[in-house]
N, C-alpha and C. Protein backbone atom coordinates (compact mmCIF):
# COMPACT_ATOMS: atom_id res chain seq x y z
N UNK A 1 0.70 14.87 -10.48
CA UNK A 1 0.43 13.44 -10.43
C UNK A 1 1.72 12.71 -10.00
N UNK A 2 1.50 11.93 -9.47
CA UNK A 2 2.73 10.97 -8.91
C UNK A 2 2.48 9.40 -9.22
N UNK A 3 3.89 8.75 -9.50
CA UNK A 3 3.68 7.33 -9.85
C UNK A 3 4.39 6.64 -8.69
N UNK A 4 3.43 5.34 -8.33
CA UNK A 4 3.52 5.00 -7.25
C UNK A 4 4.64 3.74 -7.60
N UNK A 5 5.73 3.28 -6.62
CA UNK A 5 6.51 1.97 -6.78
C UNK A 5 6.66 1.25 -5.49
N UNK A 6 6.88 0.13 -5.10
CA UNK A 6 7.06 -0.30 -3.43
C UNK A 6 7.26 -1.41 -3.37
N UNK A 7 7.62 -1.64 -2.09
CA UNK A 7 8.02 -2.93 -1.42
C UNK A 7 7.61 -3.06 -0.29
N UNK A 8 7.10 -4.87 0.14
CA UNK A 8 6.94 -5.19 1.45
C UNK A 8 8.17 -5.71 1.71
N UNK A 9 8.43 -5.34 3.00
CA UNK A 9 9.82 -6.21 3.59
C UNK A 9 9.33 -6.54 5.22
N UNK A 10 10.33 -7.12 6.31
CA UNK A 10 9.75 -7.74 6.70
C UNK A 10 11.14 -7.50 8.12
N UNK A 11 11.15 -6.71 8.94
CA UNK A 11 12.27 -6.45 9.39
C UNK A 11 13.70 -6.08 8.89
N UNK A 12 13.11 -5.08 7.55
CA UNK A 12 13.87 -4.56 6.70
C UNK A 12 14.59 -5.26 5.89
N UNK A 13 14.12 -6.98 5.66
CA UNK A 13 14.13 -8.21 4.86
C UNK A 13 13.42 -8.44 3.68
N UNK A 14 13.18 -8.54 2.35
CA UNK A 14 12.78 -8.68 1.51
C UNK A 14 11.95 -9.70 1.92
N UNK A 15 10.60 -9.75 1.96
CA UNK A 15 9.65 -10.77 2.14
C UNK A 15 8.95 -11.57 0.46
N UNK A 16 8.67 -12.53 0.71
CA UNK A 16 8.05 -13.72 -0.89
C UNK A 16 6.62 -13.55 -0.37
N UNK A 17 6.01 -13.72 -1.23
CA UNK A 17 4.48 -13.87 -1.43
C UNK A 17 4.37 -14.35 -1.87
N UNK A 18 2.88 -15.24 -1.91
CA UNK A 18 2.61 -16.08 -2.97
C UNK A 18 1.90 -15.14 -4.07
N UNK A 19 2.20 -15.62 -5.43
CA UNK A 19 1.74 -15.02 -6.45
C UNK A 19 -0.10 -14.64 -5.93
N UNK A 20 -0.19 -13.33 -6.87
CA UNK A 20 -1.73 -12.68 -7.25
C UNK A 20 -2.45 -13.25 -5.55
N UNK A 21 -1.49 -12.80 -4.42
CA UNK A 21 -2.71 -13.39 -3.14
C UNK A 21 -2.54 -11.78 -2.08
N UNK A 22 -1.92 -10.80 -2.52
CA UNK A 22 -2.08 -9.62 -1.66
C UNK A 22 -1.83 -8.28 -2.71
N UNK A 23 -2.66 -7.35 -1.64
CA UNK A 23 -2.66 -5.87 -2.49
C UNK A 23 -2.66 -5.14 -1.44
N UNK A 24 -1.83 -4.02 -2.33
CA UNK A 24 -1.59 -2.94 -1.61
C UNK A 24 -2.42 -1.60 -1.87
N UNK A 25 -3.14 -1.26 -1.19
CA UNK A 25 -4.19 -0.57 -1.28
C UNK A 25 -4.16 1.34 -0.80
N UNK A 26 -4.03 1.98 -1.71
CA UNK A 26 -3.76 3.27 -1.57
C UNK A 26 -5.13 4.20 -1.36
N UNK A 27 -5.29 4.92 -0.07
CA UNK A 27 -6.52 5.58 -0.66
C UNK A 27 -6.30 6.60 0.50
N UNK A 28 -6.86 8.09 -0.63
CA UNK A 28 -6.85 9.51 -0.27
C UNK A 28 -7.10 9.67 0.99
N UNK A 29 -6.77 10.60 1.24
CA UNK A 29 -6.78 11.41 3.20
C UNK A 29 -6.94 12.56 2.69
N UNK A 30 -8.25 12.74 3.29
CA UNK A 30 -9.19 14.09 2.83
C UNK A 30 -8.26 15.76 4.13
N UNK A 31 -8.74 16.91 3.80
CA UNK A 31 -8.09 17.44 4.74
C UNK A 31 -8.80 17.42 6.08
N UNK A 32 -9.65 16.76 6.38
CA UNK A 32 -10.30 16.63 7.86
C UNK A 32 -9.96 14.98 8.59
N UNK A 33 -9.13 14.44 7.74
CA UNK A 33 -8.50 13.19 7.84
C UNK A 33 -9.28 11.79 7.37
N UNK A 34 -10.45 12.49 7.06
CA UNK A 34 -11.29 11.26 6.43
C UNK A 34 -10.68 10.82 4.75
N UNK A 35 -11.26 9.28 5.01
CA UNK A 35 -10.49 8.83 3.83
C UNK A 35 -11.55 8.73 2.89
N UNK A 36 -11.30 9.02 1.35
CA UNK A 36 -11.63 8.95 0.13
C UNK A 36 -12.18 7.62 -0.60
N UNK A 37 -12.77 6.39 -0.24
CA UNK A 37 -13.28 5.49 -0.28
C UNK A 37 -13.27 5.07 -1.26
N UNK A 38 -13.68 5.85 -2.08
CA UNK A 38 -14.30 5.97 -3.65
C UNK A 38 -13.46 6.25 -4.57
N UNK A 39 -12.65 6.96 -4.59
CA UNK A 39 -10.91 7.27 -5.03
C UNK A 39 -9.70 5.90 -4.76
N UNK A 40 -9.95 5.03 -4.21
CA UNK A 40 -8.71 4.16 -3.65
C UNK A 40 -7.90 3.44 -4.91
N UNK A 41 -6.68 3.01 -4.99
CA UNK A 41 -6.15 2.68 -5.97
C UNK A 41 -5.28 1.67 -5.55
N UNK A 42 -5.44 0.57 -6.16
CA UNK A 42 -5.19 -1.39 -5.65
C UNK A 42 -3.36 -1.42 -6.91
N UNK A 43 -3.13 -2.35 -6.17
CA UNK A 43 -1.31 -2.51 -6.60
C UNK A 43 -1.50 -4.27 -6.51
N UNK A 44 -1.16 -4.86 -7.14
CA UNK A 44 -0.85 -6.32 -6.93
C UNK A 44 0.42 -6.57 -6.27
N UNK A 45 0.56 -7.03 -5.48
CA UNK A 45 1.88 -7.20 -4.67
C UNK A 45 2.65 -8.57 -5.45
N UNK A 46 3.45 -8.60 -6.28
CA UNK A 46 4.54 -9.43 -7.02
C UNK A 46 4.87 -10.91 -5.95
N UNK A 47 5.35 -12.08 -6.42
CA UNK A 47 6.19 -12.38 -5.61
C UNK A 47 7.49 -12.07 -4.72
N UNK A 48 7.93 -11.61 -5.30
CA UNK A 48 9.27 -10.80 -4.43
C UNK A 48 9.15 -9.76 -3.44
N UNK A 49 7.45 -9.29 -3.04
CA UNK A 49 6.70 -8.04 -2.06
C UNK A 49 7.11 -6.98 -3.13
N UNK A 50 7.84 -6.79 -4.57
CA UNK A 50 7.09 -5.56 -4.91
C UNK A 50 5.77 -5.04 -5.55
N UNK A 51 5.55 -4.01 -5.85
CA UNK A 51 4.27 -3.33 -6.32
C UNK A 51 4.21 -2.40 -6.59
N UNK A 52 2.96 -1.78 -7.62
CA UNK A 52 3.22 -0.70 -8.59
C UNK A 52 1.96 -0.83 -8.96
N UNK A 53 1.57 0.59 -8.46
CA UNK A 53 0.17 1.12 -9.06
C UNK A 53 0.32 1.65 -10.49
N UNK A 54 -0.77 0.47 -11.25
CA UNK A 54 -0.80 0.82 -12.68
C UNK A 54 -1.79 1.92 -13.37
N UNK A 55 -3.47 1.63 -12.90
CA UNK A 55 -3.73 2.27 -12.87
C UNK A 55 -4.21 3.93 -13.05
N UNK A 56 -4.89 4.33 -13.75
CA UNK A 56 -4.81 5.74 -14.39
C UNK A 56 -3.30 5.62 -14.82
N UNK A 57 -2.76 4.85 -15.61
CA UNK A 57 -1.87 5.04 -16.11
C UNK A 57 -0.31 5.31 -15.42
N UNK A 58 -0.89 4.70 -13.94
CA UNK A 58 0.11 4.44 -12.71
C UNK A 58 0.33 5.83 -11.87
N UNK A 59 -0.24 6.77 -12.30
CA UNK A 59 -0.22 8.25 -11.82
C UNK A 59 -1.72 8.38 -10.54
N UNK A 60 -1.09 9.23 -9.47
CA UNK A 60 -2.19 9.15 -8.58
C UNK A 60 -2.28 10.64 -8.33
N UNK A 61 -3.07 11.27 -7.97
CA UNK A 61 -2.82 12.85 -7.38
C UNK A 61 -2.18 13.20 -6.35
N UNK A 62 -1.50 13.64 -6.44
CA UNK A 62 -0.29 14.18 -4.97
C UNK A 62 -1.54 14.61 -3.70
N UNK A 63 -1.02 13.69 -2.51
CA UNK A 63 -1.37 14.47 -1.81
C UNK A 63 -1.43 13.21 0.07
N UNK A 64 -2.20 13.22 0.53
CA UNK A 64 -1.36 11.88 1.57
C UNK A 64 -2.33 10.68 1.61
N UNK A 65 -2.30 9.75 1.57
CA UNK A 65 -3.06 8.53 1.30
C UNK A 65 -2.75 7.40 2.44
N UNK A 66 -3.18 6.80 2.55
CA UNK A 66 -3.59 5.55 3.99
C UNK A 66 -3.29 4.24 2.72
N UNK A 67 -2.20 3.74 3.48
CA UNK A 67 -1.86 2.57 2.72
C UNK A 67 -2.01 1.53 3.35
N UNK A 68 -3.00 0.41 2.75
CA UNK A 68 -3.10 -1.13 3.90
C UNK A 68 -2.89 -2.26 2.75
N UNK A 69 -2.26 -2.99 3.31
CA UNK A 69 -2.13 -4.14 2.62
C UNK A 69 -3.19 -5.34 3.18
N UNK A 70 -3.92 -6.37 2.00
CA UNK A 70 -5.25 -6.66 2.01
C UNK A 70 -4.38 -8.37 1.33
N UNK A 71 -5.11 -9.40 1.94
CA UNK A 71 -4.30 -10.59 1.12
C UNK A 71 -5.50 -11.75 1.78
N UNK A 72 -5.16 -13.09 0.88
CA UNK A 72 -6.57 -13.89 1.43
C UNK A 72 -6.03 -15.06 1.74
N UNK A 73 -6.89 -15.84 2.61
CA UNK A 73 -6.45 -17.00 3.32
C UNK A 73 -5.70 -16.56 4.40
N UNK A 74 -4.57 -17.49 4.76
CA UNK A 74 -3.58 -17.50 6.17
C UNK A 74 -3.13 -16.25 6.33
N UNK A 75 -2.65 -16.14 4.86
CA UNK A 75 -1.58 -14.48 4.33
C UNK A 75 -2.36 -13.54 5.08
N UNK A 76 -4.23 -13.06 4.78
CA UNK A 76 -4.30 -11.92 5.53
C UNK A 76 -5.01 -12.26 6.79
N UNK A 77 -4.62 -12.78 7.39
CA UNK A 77 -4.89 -13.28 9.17
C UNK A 77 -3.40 -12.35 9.50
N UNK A 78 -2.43 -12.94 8.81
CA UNK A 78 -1.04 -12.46 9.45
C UNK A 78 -1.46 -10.84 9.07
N UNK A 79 -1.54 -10.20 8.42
CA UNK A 79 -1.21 -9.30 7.64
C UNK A 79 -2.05 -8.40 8.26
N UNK A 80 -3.30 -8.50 8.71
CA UNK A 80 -4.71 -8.05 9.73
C UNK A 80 -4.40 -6.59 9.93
N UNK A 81 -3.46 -6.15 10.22
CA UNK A 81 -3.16 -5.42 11.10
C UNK A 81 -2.79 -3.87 10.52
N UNK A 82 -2.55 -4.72 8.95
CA UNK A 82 -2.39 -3.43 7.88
C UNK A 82 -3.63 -3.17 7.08
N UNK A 83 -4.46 -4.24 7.37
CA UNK A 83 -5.43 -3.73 6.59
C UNK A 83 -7.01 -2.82 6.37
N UNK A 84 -7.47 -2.39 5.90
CA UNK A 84 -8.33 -1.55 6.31
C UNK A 84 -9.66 -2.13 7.10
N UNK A 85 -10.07 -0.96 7.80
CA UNK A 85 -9.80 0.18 8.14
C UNK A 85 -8.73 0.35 9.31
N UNK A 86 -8.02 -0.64 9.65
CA UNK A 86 -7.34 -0.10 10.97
C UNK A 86 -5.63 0.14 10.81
N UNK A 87 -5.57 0.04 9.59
CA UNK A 87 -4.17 0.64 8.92
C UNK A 87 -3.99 1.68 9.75
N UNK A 88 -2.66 2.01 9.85
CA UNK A 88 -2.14 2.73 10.53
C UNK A 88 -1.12 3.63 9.65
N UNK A 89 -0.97 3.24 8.44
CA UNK A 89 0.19 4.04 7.59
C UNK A 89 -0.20 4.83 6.78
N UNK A 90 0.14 5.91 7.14
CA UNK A 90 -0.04 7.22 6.49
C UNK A 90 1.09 7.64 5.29
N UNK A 91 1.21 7.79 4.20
CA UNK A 91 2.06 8.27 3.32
C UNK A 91 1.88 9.51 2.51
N UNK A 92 2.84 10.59 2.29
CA UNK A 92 2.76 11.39 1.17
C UNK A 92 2.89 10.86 -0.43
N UNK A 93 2.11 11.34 -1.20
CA UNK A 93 2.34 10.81 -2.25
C UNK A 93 2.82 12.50 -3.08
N UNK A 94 3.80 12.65 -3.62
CA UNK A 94 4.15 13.92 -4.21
C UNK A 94 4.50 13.46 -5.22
N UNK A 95 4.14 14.65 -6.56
CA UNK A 95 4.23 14.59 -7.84
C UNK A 95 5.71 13.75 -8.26
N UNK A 96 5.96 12.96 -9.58
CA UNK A 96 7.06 12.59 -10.02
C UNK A 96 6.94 11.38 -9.26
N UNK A 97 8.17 10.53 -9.20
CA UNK A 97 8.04 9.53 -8.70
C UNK A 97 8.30 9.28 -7.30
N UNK A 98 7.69 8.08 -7.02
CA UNK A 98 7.65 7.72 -4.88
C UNK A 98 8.12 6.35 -4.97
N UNK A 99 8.97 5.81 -4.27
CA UNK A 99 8.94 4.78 -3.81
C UNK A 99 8.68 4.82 -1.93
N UNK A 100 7.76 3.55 -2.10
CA UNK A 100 7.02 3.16 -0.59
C UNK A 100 7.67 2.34 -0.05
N UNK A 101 8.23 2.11 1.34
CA UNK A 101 8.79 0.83 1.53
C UNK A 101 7.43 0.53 2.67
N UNK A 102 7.30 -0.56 3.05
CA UNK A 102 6.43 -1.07 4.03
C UNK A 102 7.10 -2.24 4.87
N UNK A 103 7.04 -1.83 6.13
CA UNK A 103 7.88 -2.78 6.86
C UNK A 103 6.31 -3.38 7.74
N UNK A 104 6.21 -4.76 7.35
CA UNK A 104 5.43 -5.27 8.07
C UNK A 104 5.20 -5.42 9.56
N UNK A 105 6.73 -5.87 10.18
CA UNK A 105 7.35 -6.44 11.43
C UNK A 105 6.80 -4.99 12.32
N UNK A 106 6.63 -3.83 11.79
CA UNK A 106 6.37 -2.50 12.34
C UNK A 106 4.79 -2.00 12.21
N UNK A 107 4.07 -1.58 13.40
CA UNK A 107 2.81 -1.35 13.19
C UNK A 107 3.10 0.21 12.35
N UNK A 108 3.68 0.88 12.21
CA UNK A 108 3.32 1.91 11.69
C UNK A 108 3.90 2.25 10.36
N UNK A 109 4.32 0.75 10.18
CA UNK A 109 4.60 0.89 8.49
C UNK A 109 5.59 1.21 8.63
């Protein structure tokens, strides 16, 4: 099991959010590359862009997951581009702890 920690940044800039208005959305990558729908696991993105899957007790199963960030109003017009299904960021998640960084300014995370 692995515990998830992260940050949005923004040309490798610490980006602000507005409070409780985006999530970061983790979900399984099967081994034929299909994603796990039904398994996905949501992070509240902080003001300061960090986040931390709480969740089963913040522990996820090791293994690689499709990360999109999801936000409402103006926030996810900008944000579009990470979010599902047309995310583009692929991550390992391995046992013990992970930190994620997410660079927005970059389509591939």
């Amino acid at each position: 099991m692995g515990r998830v920690k992260g940050q949005l940044v923004e040309n490798g800039q610490p980006k602000a959010f507005p409070a409780y208005q985006a999530f970061v959305q983790l979900t399984p990558v099967g081994a034929e590359g299909h994603l796990d729908v039904a398994r996905s696991f949501t992070a509240v993105v902080n003001e300061d862009g960090s986040f931390e899957v709480i969740a089963s007790g913040g522990e996820l199963p090791a293994g690689m997951y499709q990360v999109a960030v999801q936000a409402r109003g103006k926030l996810g017009v900008q944000l579009k581009a990470f979010a599902p299904p047309q995310s583009p960021v692929r991550r390992e998640i391995k046992p013990g702890s992970n930190l994620l960084t997410i660079d927005l300014a970059k389509s591939e995370g």
